[in-house]
N, C-alpha and C. Protein backbone atom coordinates (compact mmCIF):
# COMPACT_ATOMS: atom_id res chain seq x y z
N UNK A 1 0.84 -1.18 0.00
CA UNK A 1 0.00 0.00 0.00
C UNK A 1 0.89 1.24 0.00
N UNK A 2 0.77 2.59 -0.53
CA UNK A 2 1.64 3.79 -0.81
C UNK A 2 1.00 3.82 0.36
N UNK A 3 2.30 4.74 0.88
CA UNK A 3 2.29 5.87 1.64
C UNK A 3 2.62 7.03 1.55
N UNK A 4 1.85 8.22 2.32
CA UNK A 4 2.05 9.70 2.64
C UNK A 4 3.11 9.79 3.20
N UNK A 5 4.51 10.39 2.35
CA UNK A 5 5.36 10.81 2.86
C UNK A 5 5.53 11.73 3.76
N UNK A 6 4.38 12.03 4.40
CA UNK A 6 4.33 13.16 5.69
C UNK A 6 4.23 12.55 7.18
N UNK A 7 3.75 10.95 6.42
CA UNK A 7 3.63 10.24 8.11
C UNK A 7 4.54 9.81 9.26
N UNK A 8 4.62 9.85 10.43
CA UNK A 8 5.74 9.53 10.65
C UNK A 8 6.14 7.90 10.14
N UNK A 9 7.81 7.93 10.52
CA UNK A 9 8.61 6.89 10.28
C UNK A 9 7.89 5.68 11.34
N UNK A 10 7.62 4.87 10.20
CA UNK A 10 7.14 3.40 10.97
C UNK A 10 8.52 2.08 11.31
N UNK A 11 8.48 1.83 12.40
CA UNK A 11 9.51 1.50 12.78
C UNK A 11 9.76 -0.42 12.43
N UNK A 12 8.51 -0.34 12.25
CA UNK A 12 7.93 -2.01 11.94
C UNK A 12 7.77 -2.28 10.57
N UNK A 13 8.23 -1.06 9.42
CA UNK A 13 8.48 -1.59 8.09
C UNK A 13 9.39 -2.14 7.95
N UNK A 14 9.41 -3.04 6.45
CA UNK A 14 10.12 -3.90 6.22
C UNK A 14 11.49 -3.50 6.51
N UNK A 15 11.77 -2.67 5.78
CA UNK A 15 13.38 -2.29 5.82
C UNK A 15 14.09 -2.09 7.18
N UNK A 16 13.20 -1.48 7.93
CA UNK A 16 13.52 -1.24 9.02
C UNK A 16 14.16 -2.98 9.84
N UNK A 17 13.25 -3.70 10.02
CA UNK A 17 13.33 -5.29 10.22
C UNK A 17 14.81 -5.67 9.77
N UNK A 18 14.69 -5.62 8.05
CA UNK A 18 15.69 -5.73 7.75
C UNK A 18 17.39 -5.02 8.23
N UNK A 19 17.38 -4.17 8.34
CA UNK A 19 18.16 -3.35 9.38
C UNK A 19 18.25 -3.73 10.69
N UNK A 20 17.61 -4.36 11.30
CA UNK A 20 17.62 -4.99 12.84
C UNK A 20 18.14 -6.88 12.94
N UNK A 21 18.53 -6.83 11.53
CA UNK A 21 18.50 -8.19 11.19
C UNK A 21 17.03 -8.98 11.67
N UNK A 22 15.94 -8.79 11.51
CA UNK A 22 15.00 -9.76 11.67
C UNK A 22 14.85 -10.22 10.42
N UNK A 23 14.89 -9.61 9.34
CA UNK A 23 14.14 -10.37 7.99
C UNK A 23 15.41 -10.16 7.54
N UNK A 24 16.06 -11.74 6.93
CA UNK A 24 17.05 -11.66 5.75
C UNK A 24 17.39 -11.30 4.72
N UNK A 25 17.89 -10.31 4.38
CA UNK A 25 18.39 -10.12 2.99
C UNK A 25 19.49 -10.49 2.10
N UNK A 26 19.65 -10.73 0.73
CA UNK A 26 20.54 -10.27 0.21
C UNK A 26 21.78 -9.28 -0.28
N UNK A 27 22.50 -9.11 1.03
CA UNK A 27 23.44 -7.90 1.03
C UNK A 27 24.55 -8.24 0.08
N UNK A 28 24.50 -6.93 -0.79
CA UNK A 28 25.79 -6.57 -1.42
C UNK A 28 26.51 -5.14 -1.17
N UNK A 29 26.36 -4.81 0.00
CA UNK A 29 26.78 -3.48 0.75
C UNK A 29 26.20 -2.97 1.73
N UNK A 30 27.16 -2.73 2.52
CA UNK A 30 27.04 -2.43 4.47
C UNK A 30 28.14 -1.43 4.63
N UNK A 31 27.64 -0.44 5.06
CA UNK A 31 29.08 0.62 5.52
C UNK A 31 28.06 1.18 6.94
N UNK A 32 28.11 2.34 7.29
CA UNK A 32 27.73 3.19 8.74
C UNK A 32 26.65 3.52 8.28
N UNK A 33 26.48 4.17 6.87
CA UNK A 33 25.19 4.89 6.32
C UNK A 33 24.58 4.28 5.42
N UNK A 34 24.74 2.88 4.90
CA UNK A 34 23.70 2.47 4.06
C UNK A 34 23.63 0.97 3.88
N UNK A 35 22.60 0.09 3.64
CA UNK A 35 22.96 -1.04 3.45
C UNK A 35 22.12 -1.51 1.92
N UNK A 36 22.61 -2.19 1.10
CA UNK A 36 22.02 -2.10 0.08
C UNK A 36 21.75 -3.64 -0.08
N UNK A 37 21.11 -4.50 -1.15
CA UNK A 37 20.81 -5.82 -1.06
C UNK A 37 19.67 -5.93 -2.88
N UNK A 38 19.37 -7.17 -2.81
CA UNK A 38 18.80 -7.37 -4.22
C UNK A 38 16.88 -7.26 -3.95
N UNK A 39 16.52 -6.99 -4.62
CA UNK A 39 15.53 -6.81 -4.51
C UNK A 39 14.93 -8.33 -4.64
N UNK A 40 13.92 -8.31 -3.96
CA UNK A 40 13.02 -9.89 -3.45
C UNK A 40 11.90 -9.96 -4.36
N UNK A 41 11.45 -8.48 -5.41
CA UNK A 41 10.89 -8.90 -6.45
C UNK A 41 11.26 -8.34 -7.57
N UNK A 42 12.50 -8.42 -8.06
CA UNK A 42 12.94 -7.39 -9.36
C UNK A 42 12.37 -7.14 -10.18
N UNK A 43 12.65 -6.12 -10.88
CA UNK A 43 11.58 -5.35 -12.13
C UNK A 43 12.64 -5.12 -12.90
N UNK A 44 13.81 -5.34 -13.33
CA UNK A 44 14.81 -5.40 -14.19
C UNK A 44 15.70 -6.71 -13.73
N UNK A 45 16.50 -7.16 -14.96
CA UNK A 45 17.56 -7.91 -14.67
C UNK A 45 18.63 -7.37 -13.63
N UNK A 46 18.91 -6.70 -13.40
CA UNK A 46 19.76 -6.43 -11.52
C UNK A 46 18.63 -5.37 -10.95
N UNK A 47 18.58 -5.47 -9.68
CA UNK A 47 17.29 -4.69 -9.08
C UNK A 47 17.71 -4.66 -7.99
N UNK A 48 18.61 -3.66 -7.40
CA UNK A 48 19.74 -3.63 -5.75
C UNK A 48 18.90 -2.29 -5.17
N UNK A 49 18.47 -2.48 -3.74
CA UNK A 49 17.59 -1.20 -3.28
C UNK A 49 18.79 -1.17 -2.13
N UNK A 50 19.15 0.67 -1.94
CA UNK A 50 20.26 0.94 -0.91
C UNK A 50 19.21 1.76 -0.11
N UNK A 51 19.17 1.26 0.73
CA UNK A 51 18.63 2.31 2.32
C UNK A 51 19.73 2.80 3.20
N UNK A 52 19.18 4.26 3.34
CA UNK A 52 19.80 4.37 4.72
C UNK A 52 19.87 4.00 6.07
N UNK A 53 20.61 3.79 6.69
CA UNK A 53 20.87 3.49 8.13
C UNK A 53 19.58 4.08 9.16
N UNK A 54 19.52 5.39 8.98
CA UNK A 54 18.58 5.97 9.84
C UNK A 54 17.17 5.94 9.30
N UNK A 55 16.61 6.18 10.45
CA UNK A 55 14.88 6.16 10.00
C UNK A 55 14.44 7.43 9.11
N UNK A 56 14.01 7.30 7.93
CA UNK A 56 13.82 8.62 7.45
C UNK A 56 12.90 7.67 6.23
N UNK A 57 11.55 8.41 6.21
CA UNK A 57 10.21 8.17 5.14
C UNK A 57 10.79 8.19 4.15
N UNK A 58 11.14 9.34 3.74
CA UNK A 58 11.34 9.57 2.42
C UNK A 58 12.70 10.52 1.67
N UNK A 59 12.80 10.54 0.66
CA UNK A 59 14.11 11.46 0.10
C UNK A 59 13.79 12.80 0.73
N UNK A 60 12.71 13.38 0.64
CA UNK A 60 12.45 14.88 1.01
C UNK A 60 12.39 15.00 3.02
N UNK A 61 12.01 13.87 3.32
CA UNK A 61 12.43 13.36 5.53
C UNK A 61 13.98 13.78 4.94
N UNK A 62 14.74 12.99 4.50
CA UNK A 62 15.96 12.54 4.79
C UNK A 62 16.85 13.82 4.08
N UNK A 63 16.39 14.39 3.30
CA UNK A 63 16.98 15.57 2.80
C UNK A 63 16.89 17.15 3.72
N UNK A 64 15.58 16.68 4.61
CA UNK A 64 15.30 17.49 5.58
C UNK A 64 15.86 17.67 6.92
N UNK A 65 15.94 16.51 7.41
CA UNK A 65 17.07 15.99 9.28
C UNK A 65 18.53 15.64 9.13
N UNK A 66 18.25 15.18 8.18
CA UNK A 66 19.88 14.01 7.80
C UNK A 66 20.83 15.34 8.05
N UNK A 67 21.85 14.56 9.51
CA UNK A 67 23.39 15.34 8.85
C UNK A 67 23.84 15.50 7.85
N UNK A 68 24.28 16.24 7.32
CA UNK A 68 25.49 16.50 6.41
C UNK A 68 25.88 15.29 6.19
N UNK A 69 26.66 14.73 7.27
CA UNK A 69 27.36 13.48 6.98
C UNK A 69 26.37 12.18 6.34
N UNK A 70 25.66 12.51 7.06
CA UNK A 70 24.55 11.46 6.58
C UNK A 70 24.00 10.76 5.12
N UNK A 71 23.99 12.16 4.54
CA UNK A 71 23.40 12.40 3.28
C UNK A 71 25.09 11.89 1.87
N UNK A 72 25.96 12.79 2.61
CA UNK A 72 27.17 12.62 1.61
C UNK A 72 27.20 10.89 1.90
N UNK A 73 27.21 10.25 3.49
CA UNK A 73 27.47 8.82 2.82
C UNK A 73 26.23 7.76 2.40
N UNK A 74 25.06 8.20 2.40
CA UNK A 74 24.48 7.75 1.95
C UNK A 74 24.58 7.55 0.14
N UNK A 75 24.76 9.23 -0.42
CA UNK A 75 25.25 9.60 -2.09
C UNK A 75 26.18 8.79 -2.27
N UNK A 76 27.37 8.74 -1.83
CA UNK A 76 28.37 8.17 -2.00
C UNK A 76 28.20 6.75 -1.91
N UNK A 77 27.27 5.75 -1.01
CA UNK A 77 27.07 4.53 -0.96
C UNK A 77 26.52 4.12 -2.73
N UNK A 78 25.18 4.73 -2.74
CA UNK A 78 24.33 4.47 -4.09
C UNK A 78 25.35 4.30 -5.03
N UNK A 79 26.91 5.15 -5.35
CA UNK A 79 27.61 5.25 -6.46
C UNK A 79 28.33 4.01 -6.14
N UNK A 80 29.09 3.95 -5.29
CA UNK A 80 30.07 3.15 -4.76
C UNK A 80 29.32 1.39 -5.09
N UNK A 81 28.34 1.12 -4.95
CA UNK A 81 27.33 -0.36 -5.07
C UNK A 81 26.81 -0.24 -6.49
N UNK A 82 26.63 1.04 -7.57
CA UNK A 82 26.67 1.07 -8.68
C UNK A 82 28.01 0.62 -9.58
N UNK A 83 28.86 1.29 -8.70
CA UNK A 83 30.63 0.79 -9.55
C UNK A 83 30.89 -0.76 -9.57
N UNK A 84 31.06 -1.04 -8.61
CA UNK A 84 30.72 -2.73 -7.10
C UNK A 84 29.81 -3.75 -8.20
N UNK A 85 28.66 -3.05 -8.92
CA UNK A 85 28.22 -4.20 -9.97
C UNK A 85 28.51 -3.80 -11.29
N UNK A 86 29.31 -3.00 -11.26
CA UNK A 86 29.87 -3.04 -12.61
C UNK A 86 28.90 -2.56 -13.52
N UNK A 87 27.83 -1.70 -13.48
CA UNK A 87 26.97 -0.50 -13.76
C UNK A 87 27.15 0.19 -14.70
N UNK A 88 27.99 1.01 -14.49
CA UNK A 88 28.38 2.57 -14.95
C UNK A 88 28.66 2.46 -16.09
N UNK A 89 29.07 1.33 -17.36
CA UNK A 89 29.77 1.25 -18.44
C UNK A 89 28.07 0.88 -19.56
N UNK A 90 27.47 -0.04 -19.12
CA UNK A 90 26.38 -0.34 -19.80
C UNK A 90 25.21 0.85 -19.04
N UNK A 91 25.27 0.91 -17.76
CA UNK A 91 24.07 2.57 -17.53
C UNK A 91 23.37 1.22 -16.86
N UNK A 92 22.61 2.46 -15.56
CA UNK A 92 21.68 2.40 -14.91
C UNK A 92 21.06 3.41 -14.58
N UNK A 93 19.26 2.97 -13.88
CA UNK A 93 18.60 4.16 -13.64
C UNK A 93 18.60 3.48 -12.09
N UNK A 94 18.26 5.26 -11.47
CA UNK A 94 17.87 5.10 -10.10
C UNK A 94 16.80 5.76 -9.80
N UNK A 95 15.64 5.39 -8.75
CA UNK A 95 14.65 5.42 -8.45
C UNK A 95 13.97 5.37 -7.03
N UNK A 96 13.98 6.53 -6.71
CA UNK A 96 13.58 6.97 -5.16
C UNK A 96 12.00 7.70 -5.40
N UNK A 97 11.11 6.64 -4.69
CA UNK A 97 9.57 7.21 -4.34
C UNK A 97 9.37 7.79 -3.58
N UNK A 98 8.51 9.51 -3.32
CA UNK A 98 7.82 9.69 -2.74
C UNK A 98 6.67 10.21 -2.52
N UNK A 99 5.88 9.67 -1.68
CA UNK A 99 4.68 9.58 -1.42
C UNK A 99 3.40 9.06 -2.04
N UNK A 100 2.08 9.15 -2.05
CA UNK A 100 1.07 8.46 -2.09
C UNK A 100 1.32 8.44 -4.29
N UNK A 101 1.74 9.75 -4.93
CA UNK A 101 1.57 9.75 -6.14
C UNK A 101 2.62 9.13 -6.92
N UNK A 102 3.65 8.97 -6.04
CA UNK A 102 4.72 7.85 -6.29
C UNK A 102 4.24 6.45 -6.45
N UNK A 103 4.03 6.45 -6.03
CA UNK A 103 3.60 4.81 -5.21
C UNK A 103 4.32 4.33 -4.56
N UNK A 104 5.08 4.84 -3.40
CA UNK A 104 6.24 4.65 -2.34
C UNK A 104 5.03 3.82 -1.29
N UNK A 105 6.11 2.74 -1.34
CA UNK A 105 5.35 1.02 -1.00
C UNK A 105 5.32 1.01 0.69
N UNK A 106 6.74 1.28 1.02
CA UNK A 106 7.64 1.22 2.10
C UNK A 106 7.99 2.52 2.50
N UNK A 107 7.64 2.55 3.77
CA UNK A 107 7.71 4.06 4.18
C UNK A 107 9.23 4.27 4.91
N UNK A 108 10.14 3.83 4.29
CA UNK A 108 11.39 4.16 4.44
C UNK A 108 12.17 4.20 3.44
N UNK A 109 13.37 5.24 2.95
CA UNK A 109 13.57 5.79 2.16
C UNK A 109 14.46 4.82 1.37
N UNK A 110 14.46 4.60 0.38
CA UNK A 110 15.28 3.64 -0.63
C UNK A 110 15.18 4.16 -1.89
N UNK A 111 16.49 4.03 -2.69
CA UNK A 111 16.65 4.41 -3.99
C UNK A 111 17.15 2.74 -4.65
N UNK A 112 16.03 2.37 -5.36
CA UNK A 112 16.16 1.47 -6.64
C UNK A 112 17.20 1.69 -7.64
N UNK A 113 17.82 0.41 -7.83
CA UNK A 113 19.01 0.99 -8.90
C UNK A 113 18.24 -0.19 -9.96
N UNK A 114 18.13 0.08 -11.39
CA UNK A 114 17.73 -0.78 -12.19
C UNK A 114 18.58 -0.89 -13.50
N UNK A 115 18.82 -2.06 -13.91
CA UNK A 115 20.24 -2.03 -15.13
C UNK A 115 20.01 -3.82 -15.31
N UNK A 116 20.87 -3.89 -16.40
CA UNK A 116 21.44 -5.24 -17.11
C UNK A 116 19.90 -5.16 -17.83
N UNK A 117 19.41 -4.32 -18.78
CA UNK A 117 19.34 -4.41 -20.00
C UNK A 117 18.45 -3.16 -20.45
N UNK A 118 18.04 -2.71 -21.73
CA UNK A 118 17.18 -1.75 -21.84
C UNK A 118 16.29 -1.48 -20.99
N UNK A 119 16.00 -0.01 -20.35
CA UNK A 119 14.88 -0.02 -19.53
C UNK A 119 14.03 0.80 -20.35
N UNK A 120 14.03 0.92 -21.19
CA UNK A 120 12.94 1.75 -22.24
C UNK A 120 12.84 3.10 -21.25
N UNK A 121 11.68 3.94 -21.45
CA UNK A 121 11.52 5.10 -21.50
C UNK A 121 10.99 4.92 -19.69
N UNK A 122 11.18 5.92 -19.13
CA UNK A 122 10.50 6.79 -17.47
C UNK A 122 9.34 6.11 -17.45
N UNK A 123 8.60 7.05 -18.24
CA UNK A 123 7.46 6.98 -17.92
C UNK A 123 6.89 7.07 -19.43
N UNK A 124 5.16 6.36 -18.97
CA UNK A 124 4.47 5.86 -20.37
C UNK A 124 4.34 7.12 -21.29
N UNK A 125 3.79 7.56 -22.15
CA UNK A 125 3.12 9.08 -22.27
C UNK A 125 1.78 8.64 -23.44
């Protein structure tokens, strides 16, 4: 179900879990500020979602509280797990939802990286 990126941070979403180690993931990156892993239902041939460490809804929460520091290693994670699969030469898109017109699933902030093959166009028109 989307959520209103205005609500507070639910502490019992998935990601969150995942971050507490209750629900297992597929990790392909762990540093202080982000942990990233494969997506459990991909929508492209590689489909890696990086969250941040801290509780934050959405890009516009997390662009709003986040230290300084926070934010640079979070940026820096997304690139660093883009290089890490070997990305950058064939292209990827990235994809951060928010709110109800998004269709932001999970009310904690994650940017979708999508690649390994044509992704055709954004959006329909």
């Amino acid at each position: 179900m989307p959520i209103d990126a205005t609500l507070p941070y639910d502490d019992q979403n998935i990601f969150a879990k995942i971050l507490r180690g209750e629900i297992p993931s597929k990790t392909v990156f762990d540093n202080d500020f982000a942990l990233a892993f494969h997506d459990i239902n991909p929508q492209a041939p590689t489909h890696i979602l990086v969250i941040p460490k801290g509780a934050y809804v959405s890009w516009d929460d997390f662009s709003a509280r986040a230290p300084d520091a926070d934010i640079i290693g979070f940026v820096k994670a997304v690139g660093e797990v883009a290089r890490a699969a070997g990305l950058v030469a064939p292209g990827y898109r990235l994809l951060a939802n928010t709110g109800l017109d998004s269709h932001q699933e999970v009310p904690h902030l994650h940017v979708h990286i999508f690649a390994g093959a044509s992704l055709g166009p954004l959006l329909a028109r």
